[in-house]
Protein backbone atom coordinates (compact mmCIF):
# COMPACT_ATOMS: atom_id res chain seq x y z
CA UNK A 1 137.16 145.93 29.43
CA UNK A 2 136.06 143.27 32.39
CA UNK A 3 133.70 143.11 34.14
CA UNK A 4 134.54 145.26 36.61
CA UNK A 5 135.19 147.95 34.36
CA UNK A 6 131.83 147.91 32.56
CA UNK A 7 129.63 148.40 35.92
CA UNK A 8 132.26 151.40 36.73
CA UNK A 9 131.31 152.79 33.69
CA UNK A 10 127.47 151.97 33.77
CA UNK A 11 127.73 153.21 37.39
CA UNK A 12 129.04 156.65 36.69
CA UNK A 13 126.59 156.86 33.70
CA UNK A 14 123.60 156.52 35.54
CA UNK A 15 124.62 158.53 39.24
CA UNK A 16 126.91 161.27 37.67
CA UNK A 17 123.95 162.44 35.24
CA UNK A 18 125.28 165.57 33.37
CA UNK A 19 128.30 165.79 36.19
CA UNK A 20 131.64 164.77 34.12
CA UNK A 21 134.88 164.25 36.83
CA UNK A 22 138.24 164.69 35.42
CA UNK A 23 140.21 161.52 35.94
CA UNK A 24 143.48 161.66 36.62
CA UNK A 25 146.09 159.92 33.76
CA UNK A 26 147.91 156.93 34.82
CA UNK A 27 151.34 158.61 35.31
CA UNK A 28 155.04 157.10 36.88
CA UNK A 29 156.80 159.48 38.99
CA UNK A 30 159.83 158.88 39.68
CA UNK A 31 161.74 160.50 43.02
CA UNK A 32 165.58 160.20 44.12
CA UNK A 33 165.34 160.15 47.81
CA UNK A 34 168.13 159.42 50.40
CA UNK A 35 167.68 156.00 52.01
CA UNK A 36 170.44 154.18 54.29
CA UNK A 37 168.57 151.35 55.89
CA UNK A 38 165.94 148.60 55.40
CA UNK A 39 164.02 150.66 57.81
CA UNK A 40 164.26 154.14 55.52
CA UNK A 41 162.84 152.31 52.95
CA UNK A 42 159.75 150.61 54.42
CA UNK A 43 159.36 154.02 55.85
CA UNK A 44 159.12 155.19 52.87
CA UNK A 45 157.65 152.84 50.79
CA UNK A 46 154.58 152.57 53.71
CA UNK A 47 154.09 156.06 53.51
CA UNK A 48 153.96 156.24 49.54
CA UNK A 49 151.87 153.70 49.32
CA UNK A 50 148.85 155.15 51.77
CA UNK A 51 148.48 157.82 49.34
CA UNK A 52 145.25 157.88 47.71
CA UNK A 53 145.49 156.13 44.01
CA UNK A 54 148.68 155.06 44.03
CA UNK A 55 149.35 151.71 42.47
CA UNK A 56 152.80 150.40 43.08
CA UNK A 57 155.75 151.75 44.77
CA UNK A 58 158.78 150.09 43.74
CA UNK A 59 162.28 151.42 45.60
CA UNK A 60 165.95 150.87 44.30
CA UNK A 61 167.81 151.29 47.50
CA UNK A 62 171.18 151.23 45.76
CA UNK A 63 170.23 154.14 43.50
CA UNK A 64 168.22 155.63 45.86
CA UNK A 65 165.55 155.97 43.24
CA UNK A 66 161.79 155.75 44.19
CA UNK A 67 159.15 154.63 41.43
CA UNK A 68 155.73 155.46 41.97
CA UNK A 69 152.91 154.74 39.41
CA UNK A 70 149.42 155.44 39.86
CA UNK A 71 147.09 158.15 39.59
CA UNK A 72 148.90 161.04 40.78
CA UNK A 73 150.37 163.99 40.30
CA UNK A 74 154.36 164.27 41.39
CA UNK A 75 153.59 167.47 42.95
CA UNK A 76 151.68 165.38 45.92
CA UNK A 77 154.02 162.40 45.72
CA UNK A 78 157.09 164.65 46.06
CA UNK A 79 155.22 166.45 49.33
CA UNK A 80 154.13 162.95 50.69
CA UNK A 81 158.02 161.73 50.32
CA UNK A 82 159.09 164.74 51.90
CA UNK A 83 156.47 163.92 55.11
CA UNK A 84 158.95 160.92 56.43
CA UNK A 85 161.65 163.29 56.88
CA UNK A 86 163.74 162.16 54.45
CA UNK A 87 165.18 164.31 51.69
CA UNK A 88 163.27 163.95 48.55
CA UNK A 89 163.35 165.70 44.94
CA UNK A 90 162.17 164.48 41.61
CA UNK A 91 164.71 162.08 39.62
CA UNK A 92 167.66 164.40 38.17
CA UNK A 93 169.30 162.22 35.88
CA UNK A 94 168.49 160.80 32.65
CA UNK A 95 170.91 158.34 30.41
CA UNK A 96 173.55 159.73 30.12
CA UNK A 97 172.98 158.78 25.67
CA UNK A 98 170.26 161.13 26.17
CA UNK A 99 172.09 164.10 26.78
CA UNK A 100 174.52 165.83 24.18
CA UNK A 101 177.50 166.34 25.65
CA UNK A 102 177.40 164.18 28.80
CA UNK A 103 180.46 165.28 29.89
CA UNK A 104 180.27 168.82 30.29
CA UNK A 105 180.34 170.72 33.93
CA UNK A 106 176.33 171.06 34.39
CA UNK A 107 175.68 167.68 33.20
CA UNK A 108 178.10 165.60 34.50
CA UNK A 109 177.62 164.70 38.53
CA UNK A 110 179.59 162.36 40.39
CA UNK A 111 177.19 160.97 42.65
CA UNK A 112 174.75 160.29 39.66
CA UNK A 113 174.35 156.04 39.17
CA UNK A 114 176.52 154.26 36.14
CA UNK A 115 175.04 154.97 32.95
CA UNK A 116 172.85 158.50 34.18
CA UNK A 117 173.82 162.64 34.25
CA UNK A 118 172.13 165.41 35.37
CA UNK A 119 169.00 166.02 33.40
CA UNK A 120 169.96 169.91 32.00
CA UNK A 121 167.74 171.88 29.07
CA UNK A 122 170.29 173.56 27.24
CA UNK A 123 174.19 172.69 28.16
CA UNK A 124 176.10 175.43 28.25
CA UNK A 125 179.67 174.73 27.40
CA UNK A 126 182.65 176.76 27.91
CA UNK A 127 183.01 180.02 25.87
CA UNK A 128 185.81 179.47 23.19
CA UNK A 129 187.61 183.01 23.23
CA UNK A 130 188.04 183.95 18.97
CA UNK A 131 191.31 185.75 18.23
CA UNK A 132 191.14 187.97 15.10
CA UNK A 133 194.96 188.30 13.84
CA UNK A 134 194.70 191.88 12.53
CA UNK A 135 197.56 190.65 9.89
CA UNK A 136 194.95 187.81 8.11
CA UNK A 137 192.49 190.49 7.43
CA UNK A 138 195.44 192.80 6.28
CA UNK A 139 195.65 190.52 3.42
CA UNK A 140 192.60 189.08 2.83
CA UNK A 141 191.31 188.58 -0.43
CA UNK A 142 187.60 189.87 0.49
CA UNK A 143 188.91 192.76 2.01
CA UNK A 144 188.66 196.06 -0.56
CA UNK A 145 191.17 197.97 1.46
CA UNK A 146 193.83 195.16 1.33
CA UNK A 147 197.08 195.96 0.38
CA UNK A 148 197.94 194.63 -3.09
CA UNK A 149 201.44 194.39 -3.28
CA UNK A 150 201.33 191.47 -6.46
C-alpha cells in the first residue's frame, strides 16, 4: 500500500466515523459495439472514458470489441455506450474451446471473430428421432412374452 493509499484509508477512518460506503470491485466489462471509422471510435472511446471511475478503455476496431476496466458496473457502461448512438451490447462470444459443441446452430455465428462463438448456457442440439423395430423386441431375450421358437 503507498502512500497514497494509506492517507485514503486514514482519511475515511477518521471523516466516515461509523458510516461504511460500499466500494465498487474492480471489474472489466467488455462490450461489442459497431465501429466503422477512426472517428466512431474516439467517439466512443471519449465518451467511455468521462464516465465516473473508469480506468482504461481500450477498443479493438477490427473486432469491434470495447474493453472497459474500472469501477463499474456493465449495466451503466452498456447505457453510456449506447449514448453515442452507436449500437452496443455486452460481448457475445467466448473461445470457441470454451464451448462444447462449437459448431452447433445456436453457437456457431458467422460474423463472430476467428477463434470465438456465441456465448450459449445449454446447447441444444438437434433431436435424434429413435426408431423402435417392433421385430427386435419380438425376439428379445428380456422380453417374457417373446416367442421361443428354439
Amino acid at each position: 500500500m503507498g502512500l497514497a493509499g494509506t492517507l485514503d484509508y486514514v482519511s475515511e477512518l477518521i471523516s466516515s466515523g461509523h458510516k461504511h460506503k460500499k466500494r465498487k470491485q474492480l471489474q472489466t466489462v467488455e462490450l461489442k459495439i459497431r465501429m466503422d471509422c477512426d472517428g466512431c471510435v474516439l467517439k466512443v472511446k471519449n465518451t467511455l472514458s468521462s464516465l465516473k471511475g473508469v480506468k482504461s478503455v481500450e477498443i479493438n476496431r477490427k473486432q469491434q470489441k470495447v474493453t472497459v476496466t474500472g469501477f463499474v458496473e456493465a449495466s451503466k457502461v452498456l447505457k453510456k455506450a449506447r449514448s453515442t448512438g452507436k449500437k452496443a451490447e455486452l460481448w457475445p462470444y467466448v473461445p470457441y474451446n470454451l464451448v462444447a459443441q462449437p459448431y452447433a446452430a445456436p453457437a456457431y455465428d458467422k460474423k463472430a471473430p476467428p477463434g470465438y462463438v456465441r456465448k450459449v448456457e445449454n446447447p441444444t442440439t438437434g433431436t435424434v428421432a429413435r426408431y423402435d423395430d417392433p421385430y427386435i423386441t419380438l425376439f428379445s431375450d428380456e422380453n417374457p412374452n417373446a416367442c421361443s421358437i428354439m
